[in-house]
Protein backbone atom coordinates (compact mmCIF):
# COMPACT_ATOMS: atom_id res chain seq x y z
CA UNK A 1 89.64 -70.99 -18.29
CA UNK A 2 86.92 -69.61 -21.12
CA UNK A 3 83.27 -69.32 -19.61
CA UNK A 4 81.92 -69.78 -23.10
CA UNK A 5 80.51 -73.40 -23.53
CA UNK A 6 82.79 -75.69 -26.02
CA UNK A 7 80.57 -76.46 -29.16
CA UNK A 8 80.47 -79.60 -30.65
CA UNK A 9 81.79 -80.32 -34.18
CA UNK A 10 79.25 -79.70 -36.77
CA UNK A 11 78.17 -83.20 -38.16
CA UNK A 12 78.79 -83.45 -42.16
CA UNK A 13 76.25 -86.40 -41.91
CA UNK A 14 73.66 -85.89 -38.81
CA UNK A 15 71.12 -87.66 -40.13
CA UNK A 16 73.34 -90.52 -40.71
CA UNK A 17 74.48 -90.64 -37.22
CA UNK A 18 72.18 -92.84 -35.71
CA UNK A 19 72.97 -95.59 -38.38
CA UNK A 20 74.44 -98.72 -37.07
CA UNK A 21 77.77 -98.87 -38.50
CA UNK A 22 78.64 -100.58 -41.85
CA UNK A 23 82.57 -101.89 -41.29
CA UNK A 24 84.72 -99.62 -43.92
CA UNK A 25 86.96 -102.39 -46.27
CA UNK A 26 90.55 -100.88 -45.70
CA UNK A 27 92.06 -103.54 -48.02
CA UNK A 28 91.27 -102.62 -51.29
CA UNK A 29 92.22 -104.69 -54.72
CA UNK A 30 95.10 -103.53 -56.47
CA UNK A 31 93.53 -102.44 -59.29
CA UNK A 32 91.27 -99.47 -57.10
CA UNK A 33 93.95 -98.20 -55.32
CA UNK A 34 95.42 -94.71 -55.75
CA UNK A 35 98.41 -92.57 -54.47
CA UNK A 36 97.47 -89.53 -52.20
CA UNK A 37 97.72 -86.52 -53.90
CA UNK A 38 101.72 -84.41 -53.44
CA UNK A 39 102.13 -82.40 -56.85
CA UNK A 40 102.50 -78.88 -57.37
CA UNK A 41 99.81 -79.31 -59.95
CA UNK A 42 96.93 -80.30 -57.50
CA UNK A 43 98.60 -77.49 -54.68
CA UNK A 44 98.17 -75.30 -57.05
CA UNK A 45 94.29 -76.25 -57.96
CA UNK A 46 93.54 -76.22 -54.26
CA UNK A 47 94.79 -72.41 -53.27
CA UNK A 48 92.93 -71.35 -56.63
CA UNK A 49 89.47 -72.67 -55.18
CA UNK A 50 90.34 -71.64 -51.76
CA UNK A 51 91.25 -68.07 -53.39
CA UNK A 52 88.22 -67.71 -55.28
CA UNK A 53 85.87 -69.28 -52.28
CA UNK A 54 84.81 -72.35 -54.75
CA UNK A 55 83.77 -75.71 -53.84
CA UNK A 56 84.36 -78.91 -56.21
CA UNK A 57 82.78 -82.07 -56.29
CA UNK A 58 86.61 -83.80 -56.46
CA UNK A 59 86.68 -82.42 -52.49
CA UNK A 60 83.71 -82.67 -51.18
CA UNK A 61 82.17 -86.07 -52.70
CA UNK A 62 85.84 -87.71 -51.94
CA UNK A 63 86.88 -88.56 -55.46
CA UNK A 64 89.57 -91.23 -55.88
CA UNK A 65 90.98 -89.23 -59.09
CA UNK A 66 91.33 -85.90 -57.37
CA UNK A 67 95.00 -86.11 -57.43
CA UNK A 68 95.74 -87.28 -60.87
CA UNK A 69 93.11 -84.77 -62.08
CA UNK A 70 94.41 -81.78 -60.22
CA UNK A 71 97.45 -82.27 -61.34
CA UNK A 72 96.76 -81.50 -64.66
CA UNK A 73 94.59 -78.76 -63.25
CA UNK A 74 91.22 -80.17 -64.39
CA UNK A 75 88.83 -79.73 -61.14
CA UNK A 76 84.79 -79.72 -61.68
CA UNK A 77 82.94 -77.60 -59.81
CA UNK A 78 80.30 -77.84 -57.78
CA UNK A 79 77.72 -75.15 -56.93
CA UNK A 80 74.91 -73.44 -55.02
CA UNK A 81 77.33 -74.56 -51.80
CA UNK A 82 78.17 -77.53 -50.22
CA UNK A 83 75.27 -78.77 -48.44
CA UNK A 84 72.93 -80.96 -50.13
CA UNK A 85 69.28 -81.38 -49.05
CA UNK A 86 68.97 -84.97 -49.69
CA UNK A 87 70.59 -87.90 -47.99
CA UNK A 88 71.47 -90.69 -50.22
CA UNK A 89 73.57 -93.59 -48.33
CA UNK A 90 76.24 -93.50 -50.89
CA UNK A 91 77.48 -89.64 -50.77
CA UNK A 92 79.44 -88.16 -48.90
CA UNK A 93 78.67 -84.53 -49.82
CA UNK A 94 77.92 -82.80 -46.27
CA UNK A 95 73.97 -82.15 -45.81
CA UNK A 96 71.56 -80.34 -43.62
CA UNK A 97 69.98 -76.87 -44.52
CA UNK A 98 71.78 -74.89 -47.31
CA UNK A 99 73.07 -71.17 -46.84
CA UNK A 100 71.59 -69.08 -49.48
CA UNK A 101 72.66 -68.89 -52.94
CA UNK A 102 76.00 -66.71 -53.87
CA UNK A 103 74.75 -64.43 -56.65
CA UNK A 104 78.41 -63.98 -57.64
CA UNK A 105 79.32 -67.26 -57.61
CA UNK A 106 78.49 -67.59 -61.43
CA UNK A 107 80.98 -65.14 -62.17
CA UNK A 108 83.72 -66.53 -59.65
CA UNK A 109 83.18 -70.06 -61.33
CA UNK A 110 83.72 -68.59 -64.89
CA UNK A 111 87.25 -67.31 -63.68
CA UNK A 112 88.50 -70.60 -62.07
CA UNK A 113 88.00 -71.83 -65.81
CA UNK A 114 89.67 -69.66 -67.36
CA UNK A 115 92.54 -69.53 -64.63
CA UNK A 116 92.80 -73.17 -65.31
CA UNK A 117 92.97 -72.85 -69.11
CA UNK A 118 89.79 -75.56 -69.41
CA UNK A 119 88.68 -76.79 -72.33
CA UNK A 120 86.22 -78.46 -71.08
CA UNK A 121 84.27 -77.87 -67.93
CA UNK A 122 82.11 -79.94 -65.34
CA UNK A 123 79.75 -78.38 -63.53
CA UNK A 124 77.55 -80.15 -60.82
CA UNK A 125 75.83 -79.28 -57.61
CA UNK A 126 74.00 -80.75 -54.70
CA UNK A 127 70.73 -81.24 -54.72
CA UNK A 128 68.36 -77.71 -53.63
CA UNK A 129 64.80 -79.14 -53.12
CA UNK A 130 64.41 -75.84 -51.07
CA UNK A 131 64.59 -73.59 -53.83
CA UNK A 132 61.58 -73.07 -56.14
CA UNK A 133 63.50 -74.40 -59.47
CA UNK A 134 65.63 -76.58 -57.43
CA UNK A 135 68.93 -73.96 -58.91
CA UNK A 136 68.13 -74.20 -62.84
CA UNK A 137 68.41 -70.07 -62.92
CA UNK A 138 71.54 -70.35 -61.44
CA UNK A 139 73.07 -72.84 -63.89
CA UNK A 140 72.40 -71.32 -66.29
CA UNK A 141 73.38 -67.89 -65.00
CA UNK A 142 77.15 -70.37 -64.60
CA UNK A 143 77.03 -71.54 -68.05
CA UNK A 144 76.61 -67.83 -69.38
CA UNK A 145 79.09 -66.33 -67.48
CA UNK A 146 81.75 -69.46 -68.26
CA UNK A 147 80.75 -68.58 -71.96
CA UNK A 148 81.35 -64.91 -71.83
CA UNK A 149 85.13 -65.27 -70.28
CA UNK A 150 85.81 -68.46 -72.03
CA UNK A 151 83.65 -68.63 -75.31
CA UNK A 152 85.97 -71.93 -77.00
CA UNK A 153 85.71 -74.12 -73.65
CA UNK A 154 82.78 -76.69 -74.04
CA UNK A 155 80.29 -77.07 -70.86
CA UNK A 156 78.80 -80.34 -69.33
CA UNK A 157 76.31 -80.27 -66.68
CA UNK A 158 75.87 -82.73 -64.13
CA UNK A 159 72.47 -81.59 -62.62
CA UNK A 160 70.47 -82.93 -59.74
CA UNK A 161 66.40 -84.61 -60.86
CA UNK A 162 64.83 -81.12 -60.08
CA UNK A 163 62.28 -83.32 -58.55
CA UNK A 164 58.76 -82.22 -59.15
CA UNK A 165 60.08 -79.21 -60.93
CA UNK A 166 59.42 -80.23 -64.64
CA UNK A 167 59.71 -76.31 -65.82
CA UNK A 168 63.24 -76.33 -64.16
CA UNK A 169 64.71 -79.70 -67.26
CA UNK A 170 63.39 -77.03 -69.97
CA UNK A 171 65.16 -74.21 -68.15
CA UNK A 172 68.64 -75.58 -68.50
CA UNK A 173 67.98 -77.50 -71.64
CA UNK A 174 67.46 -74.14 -73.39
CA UNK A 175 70.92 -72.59 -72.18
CA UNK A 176 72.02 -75.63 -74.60
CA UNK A 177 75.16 -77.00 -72.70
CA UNK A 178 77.41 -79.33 -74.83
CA UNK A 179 76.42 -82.39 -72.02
CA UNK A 180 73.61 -82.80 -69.97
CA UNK A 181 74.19 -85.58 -67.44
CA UNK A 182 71.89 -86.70 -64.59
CA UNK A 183 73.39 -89.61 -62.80
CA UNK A 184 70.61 -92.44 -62.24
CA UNK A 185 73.61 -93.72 -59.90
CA UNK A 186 72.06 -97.35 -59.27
CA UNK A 187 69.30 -100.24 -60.11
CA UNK A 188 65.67 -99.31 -59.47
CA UNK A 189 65.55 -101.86 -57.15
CA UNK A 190 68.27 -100.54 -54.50
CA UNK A 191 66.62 -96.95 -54.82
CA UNK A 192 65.31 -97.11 -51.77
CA UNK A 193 67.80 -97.70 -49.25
CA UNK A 194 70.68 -96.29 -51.60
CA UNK A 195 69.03 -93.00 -53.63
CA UNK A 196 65.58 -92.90 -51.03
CA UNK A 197 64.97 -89.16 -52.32
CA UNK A 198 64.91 -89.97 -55.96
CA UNK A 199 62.45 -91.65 -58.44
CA UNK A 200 64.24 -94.07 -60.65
CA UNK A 201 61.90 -93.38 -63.76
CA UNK A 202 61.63 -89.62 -62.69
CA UNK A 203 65.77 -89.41 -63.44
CA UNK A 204 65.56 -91.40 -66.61
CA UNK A 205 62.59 -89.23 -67.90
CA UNK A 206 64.72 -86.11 -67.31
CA UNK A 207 67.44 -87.26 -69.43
CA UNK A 208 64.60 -87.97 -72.22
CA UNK A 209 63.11 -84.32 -71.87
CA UNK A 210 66.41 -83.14 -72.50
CA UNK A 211 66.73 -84.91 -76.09
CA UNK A 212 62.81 -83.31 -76.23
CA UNK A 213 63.77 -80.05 -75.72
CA UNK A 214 67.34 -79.88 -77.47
CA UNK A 215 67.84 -82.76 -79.51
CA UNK A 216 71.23 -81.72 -80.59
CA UNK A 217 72.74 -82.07 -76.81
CA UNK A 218 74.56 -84.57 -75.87
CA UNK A 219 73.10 -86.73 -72.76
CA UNK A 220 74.73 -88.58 -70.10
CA UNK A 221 74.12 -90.91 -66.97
CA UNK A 222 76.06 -93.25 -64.84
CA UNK A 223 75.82 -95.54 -61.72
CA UNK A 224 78.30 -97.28 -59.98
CA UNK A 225 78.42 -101.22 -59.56
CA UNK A 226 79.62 -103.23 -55.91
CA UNK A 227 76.04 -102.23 -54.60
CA UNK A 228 74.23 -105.25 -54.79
CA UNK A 229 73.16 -105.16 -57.80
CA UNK A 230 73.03 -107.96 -60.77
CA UNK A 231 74.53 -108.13 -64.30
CA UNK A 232 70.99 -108.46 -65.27
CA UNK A 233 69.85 -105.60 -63.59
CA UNK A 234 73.00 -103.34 -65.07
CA UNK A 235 71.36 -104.60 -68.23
CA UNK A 236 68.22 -103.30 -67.88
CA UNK A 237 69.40 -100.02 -67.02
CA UNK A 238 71.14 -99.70 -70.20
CA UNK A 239 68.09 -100.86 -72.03
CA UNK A 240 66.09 -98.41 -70.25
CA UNK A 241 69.36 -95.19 -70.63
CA UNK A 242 68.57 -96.30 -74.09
CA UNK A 243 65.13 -95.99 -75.05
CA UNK A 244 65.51 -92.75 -73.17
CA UNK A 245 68.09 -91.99 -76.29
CA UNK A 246 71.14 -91.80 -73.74
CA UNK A 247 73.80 -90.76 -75.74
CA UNK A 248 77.00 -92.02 -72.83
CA UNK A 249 76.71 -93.90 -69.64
CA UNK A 250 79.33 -94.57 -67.46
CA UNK A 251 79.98 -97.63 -64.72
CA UNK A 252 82.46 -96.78 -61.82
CA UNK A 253 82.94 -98.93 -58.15
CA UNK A 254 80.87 -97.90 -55.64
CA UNK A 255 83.65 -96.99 -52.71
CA UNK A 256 82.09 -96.66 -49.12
CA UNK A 257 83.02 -92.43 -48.05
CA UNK A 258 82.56 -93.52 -44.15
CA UNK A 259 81.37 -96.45 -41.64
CA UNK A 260 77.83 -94.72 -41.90
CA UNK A 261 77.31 -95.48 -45.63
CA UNK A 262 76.12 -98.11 -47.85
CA UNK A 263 78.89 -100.83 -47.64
CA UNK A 264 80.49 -102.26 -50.22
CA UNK A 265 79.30 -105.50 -51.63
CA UNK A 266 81.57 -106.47 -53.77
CA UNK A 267 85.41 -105.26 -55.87
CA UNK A 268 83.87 -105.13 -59.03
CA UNK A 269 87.10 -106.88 -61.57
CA UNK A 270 88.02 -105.30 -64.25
CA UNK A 271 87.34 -108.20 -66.34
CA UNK A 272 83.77 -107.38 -65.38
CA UNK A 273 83.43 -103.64 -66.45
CA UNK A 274 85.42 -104.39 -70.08
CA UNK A 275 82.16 -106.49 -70.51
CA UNK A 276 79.92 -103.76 -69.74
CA UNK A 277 81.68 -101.74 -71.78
CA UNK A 278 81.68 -104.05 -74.48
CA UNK A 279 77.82 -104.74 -74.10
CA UNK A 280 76.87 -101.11 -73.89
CA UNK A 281 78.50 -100.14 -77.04
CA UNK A 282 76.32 -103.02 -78.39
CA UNK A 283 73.42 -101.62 -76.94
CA UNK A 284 74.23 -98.73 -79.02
CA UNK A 285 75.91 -96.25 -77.05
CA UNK A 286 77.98 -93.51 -78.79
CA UNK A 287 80.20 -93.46 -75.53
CA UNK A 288 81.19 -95.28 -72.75
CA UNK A 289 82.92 -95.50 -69.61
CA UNK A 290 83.58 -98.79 -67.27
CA UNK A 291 85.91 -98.81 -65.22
CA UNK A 292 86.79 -99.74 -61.58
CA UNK A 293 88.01 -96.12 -60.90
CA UNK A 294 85.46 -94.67 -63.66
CA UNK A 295 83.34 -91.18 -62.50
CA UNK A 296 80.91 -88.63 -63.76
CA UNK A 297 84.10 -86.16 -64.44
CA UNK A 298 86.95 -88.11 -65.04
CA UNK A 299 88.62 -87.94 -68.51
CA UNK A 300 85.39 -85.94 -69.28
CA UNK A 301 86.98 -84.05 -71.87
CA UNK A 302 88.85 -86.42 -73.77
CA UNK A 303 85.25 -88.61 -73.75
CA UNK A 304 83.36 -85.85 -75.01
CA UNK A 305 85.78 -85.65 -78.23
CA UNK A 306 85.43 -89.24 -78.94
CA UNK A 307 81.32 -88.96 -78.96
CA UNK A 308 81.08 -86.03 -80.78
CA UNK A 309 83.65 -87.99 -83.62
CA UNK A 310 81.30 -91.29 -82.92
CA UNK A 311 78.20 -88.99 -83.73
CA UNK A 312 79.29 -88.06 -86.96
CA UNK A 313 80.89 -91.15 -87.93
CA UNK A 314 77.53 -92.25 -87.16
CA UNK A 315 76.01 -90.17 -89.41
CA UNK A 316 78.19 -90.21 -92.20
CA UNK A 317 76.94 -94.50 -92.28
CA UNK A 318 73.45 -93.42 -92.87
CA UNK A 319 74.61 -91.35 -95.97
């Protein structure tokens, strides 16, 4: 018998553990269920992260897509580690105090993409209020070294709101990725319980410094629907992803990761999200993205094709 004392598992979610729990829906609607992942395509995308010690947001935020995405070897990566310092209700990225950042991670992220053969690229991360500029240096240090291995592969950028760290927007602006997105994730309304360590106007006023700073990039936002929220309130947001000259939004369901999560209000239809759609292009969107099992990453290449042709078509009708 060992002397030493048997540790207890390390929580993903400790302060989530005194929540009451929220009951988990097992029984989904057809249209939002998926097969678990078996191909050689997404085996193959797994032992090439493991190999290269890289973490993806497919993994760790519990993605429905992972296996159809993986299988085509399209996986978006997620940096500066794997714990996030914030604790929004709705993620299921692991959080607590962060390890300190991998100076050769950069480089190890530009080789995944170019073992994968990606045209296009995702990058995210969680959420470093510890650091000074919240991990701008070190995106940027990612989309350099991605553009030095693989200088024909396109870059989009899912950033955290570099809260309180205005300097930090103009930082990444200037390293000009093809798409700057910054999810606003939900109605102002539900911030508190569902996004408590964001500002609602703070997100939407990064997106517009963006457009400041580069006006060429492309910006981006989503939220997911099933929250609570109302049509009229998915409205608004679009009105207000507008006058912040939001170039694409997408509008996926809202699945609960765990019994200590948000719950899930309602199975969005997707009767529902073709009208989003619909009204959102109306709105005057160049792209958009609504669909029960719509995210952030998915299809992210193939979309940013179809705004970059909508932008010039755009163009070319005011001569």
């Amino acid at each position: 018998m060992s002397d030493t004392p048997e540790q207890k598992p390390k929580l993903r979610h400790p302060e989530k553990a005194h929540r009451p729990d929220n009951p988990v829906q097992r029984k989904k609607p057809d249209w939002i269920r998926v097969k678990a992942p078996t191909s050689k395509g997404y085996v193959d995308t797994h032992q090439l992260m493991r190999n290269l010690g890289l973490h993806t947001v497919c993994e760790e935020a519990a993605c429905p897509n992972v296996g159809k995405c993986w299988e085509q070897k399209h996986a978006s990566f997620m940096i500066m580690g794997d714990t996030c310092t914030r604790a929004c209700s709705f993620c299921n990225v692991a959080t607590g105090k962060p390890e300190a950042l991998d100076k050769f991670e950069p480089q190890r992220v530009a080789v995944g993409v170019m073992e994968l053969g990606l045209k296009h690229v995702v990058v995210t991360s969680v959420d470093r209020d510890d650091l000074d500029d919240g991990g701008a240096e070190h995106f940027v240090k990612t989309i350099e070294a991605i553009r030095r291995m693989s200088p024909e592969t396109t870059v989009e950028i899912l950033t955290p709101d570099f809260r309180n760290k205005v300097e930090a927007i103009d930082i990444v602006a200037k390293a000009h990725p093809d798409v700057f997105n910054h999810n606003l994730e939900t109605v102002p309304r539900l911030y508190p319980s569902i996004r408590p360590g964001a500002r609602y106007f703070g997100s939407l006023r990064l997106l517009q410094r963006v457009k400041e700073v580069e006006p060429t990039s492309f910006t981006k936002s989503g939220i997911m629907v099933g929250l609570g929220e109302s049509k009229e309130e998915v409205r608004q947001v679009m009105d207000d992803m507008r006058d912040a000259d939001i170039d694409f939004i997408t509008i996926g369901q809202y699945l609960q990761p765990t019994a200590k999560h948000a719950p899930v209000d309602r199975f969005v239809t997707p009767e529902e999200f073709a009208e989003y759609e619909k009204m959102a292009y109306a709105k005057g969107f160049l792209m958009v993205s609504a669909t029960p099992l719509t995210r952030s990453s998915f299809h992210a290449g193939e979309d940013f094709q179809q705004m970059k042709a909508n932008r010039e078509k755009k163009l070319a009708a005011k001569g």
